[in-house]
Protein backbone atom coordinates (compact mmCIF):
# COMPACT_ATOMS: atom_id res chain seq x y z
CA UNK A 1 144.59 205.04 -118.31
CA UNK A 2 140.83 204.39 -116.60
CA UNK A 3 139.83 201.06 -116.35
CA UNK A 4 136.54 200.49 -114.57
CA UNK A 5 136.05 199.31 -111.23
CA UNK A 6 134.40 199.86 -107.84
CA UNK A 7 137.17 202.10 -106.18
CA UNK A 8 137.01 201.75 -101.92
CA UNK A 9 139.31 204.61 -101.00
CA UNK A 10 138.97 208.29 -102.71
CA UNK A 11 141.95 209.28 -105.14
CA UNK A 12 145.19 211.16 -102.88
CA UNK A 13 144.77 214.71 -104.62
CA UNK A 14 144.99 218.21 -102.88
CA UNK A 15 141.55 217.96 -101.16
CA UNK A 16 142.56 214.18 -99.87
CA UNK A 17 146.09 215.56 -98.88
CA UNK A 18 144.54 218.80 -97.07
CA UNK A 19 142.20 216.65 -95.15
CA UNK A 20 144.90 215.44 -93.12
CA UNK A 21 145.63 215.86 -89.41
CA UNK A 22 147.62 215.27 -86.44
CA UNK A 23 144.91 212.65 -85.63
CA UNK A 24 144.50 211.16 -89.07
CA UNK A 25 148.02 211.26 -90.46
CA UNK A 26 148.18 210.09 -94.56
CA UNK A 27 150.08 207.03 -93.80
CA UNK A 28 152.69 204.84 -96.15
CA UNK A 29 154.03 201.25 -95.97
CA UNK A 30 157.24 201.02 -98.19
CA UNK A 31 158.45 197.48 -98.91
CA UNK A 32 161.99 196.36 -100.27
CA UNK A 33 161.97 192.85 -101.19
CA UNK A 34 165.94 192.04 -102.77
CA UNK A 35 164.74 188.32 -103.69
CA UNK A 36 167.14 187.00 -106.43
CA UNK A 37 168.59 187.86 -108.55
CA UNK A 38 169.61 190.85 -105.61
CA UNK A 39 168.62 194.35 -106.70
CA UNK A 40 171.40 196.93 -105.81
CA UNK A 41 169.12 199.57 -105.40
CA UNK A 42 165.72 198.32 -104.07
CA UNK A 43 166.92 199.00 -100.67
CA UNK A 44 168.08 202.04 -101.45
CA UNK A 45 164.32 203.19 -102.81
CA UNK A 46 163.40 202.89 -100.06
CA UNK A 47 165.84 204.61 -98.21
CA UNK A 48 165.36 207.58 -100.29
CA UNK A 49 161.35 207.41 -100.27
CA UNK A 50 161.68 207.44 -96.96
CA UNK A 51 164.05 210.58 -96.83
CA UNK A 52 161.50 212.83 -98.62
CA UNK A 53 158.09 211.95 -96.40
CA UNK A 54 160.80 212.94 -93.66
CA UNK A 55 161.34 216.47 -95.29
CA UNK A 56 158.42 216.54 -96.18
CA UNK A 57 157.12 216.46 -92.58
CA UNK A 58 159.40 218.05 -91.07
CA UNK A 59 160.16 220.97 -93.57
CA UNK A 60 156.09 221.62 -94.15
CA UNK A 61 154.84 220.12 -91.09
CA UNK A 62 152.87 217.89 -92.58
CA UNK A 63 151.09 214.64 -90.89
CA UNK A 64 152.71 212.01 -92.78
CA UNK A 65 153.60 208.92 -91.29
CA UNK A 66 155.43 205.76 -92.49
CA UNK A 67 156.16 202.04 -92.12
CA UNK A 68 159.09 199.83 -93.83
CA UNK A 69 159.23 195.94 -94.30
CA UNK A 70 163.22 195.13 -95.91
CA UNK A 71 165.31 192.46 -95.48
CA UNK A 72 164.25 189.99 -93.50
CA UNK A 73 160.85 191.26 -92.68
CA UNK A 74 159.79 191.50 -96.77
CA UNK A 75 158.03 187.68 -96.48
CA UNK A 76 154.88 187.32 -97.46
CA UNK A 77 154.09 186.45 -93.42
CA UNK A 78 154.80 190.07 -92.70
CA UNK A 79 153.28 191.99 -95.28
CA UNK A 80 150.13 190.35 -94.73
CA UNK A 81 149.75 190.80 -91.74
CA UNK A 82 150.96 194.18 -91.38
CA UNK A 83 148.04 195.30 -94.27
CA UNK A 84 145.47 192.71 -92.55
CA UNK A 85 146.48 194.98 -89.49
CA UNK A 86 146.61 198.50 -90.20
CA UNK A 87 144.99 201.32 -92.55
CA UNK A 88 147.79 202.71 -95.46
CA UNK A 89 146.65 205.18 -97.82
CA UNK A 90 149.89 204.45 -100.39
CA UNK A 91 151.57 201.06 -100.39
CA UNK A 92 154.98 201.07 -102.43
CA UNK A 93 156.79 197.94 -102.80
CA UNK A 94 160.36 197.50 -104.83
CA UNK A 95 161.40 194.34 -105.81
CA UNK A 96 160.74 191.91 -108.38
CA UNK A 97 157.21 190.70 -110.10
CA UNK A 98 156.12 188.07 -111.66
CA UNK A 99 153.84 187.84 -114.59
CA UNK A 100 152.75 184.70 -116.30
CA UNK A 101 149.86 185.28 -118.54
CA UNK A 102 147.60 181.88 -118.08
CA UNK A 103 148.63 181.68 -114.33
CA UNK A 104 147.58 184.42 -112.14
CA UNK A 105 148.83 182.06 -108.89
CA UNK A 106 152.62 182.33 -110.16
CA UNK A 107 151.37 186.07 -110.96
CA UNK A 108 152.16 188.76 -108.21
CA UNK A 109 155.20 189.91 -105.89
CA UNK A 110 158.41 187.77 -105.05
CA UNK A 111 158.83 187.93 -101.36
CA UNK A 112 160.80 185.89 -99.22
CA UNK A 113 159.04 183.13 -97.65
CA UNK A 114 160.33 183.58 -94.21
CA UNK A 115 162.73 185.64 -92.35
CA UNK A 116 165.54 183.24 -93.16
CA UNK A 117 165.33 184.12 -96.80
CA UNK A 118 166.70 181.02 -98.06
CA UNK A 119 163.34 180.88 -100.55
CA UNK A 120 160.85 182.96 -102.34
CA UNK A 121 157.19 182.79 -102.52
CA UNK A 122 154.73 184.65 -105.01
CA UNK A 123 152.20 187.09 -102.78
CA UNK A 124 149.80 185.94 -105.51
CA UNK A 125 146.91 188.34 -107.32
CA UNK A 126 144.24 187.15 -105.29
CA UNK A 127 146.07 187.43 -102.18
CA UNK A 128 147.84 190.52 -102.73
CA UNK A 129 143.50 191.91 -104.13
CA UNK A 130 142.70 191.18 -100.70
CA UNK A 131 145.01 192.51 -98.23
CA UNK A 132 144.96 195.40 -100.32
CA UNK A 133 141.80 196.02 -100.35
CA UNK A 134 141.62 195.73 -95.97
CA UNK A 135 143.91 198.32 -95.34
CA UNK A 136 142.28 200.38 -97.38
CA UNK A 137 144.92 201.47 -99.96
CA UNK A 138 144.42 204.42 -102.27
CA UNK A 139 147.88 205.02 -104.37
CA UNK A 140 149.84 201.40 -104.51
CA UNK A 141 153.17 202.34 -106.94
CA UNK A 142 154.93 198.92 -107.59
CA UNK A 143 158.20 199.66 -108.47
CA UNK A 144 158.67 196.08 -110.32
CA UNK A 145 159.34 194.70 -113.75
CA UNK A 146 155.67 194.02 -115.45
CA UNK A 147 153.91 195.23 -112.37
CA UNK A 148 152.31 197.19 -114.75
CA UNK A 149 151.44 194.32 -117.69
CA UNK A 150 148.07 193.14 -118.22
CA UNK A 151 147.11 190.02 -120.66
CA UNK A 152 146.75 190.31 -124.08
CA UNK A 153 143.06 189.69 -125.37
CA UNK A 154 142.12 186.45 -127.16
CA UNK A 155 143.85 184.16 -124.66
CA UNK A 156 142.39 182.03 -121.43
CA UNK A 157 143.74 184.57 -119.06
CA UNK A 158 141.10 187.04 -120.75
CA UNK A 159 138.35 185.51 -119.14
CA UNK A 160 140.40 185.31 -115.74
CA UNK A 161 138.74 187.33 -112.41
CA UNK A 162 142.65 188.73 -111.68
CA UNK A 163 144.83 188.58 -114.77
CA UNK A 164 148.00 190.95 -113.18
CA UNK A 165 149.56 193.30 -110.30
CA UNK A 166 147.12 196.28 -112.32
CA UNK A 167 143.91 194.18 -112.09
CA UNK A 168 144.68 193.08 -108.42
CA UNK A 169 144.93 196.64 -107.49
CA UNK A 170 141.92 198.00 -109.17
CA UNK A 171 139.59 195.24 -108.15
CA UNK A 172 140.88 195.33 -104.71
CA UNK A 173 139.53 199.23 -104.08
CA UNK A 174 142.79 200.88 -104.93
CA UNK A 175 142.06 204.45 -106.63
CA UNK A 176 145.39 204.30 -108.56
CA UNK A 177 147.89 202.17 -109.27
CA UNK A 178 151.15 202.59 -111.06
CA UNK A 179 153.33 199.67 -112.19
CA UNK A 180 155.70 199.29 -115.23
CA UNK A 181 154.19 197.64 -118.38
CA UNK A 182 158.21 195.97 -119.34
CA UNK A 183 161.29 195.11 -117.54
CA UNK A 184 163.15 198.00 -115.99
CA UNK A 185 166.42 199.16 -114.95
CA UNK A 186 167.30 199.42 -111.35
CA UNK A 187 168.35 202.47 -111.73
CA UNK A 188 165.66 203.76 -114.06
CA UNK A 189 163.08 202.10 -111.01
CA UNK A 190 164.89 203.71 -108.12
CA UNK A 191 165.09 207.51 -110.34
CA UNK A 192 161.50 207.28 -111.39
CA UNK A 193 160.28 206.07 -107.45
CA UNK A 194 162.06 208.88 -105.60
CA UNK A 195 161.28 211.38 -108.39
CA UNK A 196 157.51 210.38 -108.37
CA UNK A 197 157.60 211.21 -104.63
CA UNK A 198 159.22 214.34 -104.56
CA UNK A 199 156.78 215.48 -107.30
CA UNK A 200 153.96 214.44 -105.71
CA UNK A 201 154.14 216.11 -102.52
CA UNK A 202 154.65 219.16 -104.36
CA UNK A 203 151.73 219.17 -106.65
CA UNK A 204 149.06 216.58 -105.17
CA UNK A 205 148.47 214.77 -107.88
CA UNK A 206 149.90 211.47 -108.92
CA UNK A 207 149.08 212.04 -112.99
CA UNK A 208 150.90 215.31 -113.04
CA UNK A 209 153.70 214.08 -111.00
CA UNK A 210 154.08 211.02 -113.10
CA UNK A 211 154.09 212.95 -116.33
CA UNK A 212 156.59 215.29 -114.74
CA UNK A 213 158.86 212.11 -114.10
CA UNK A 214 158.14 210.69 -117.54
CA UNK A 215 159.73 214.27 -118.95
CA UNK A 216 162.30 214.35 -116.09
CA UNK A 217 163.65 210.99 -117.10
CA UNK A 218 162.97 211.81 -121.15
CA UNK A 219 165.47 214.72 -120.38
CA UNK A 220 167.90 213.18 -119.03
CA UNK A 221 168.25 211.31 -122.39
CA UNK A 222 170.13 208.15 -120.48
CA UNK A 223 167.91 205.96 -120.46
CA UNK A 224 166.50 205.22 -123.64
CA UNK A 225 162.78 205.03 -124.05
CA UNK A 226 162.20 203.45 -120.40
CA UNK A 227 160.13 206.90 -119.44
CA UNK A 228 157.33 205.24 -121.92
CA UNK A 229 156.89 202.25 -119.69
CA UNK A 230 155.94 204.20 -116.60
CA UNK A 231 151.95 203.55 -116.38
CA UNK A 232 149.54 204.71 -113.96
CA UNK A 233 145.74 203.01 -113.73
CA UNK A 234 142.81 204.85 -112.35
CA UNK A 235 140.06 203.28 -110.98
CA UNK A 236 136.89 204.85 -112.45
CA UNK A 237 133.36 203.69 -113.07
């Protein structure tokens, strides 16, 4: 889908990918926030993300290079600063969202408040539009339930500057963003992320790839129609 915006960073395709070097690496932050109720396999996502920009650098020698906030270090303290910071071409974060349609400050990512994780706090819309934007993010995939919603037309939230996770991204520079428009299985999340991935270093481009995962998982006829919730947003004017 195109919504239109004022993208900061270029798309990741092939000529984005192939303009990479030693000196100017593509570079990815993966976050795992568990926040209750725990997932079993957020961690795990990112594990597994993690294991294919490793093969992927070492099998094709290709400059990749990567960053991971989990456990303890997913609070919102952290991730800010780390994108307030530093320059990351893809974010990925797994974990929950929240999405409350007349409220875009309860809107946004649950992350633990501090390293003690005894409580969560929302890294809001407008928060997570800014810090975004700064290090200059091109792909953000947020593997979360209704990362991907947007509000429904006729209500106050219509009229809001940031009315979701989408709209934070796309006003915020990012080229694309790819959330899920309903609640999703853990499972069906951590398949689709790692799939997505492996796809995408193959082909260089993040519609194809998704489509291939949208068949991949369609396939696989397990899952129900899940594959349909799978959206990606490009930011076009």
């Amino acid at each position: 889908r195109l919504l239109r915006g004022q993208p900061s960073r270029p798309p990741i395709d092939r000529t984005f990918l192939n303009s990479r070097s030693q000196e100017s690496p593509l570079r990815v932050l993966l976050v795992s926030a568990n926040t209750k109720p725990m997932l079993p396999r957020a961690e795990k996502e990112v594990e597994a993300i993690a294991k294919v920009i490793r093969a992927v650098k070492e099998n094709y020698c290709f400059p990749i290079e990567f960053e991971t906030l989990a456990g303890a270090q997913a609070n919102l303290g952290e991730l800010t600063a780390m994108l307030e910071e530093n320059r990351f071409d893809i974010v990925h974060f797994a974990g929950h969202c929240s999405f409350e349609e007349d409220d875009e400050f309860n809107t946004g990512l649950l992350l633990w408040s501090d390293p003690s994780r005894v409580s969560v706090e929302v890294c809001c819309v407008r928060v997570l539009r800014r810090i975004l934007k700064e290090a200059g993010v091109s792909l953000f995939y947020c593997s979360g339930c209704e990362s991907g919603r947007q509000a429904r037309g006729g209500s106050r939230a219509s009229i809001m500057a940031l009315r979701g996770i989408v709209e934070a991204g796309l006003t915020g520079g990012v080229a694309t963003v790819i959330g899920f428009r309903e609640e999703i299985q853990d499972g069906v999340a951590f398949e689709a992320a790692v799939e997505f991935y492996t796809r995408f270093f193959e082909v260089g481009d993040a519609e194809l790839a998704l489509w291939q995962v949208r068949r991949t998982l369609f396939e696989r006829g397990d899952h129900g129609l899940s594959h349909l919730g799978i959206t990606l947003f490009h930011n076009g004017s």
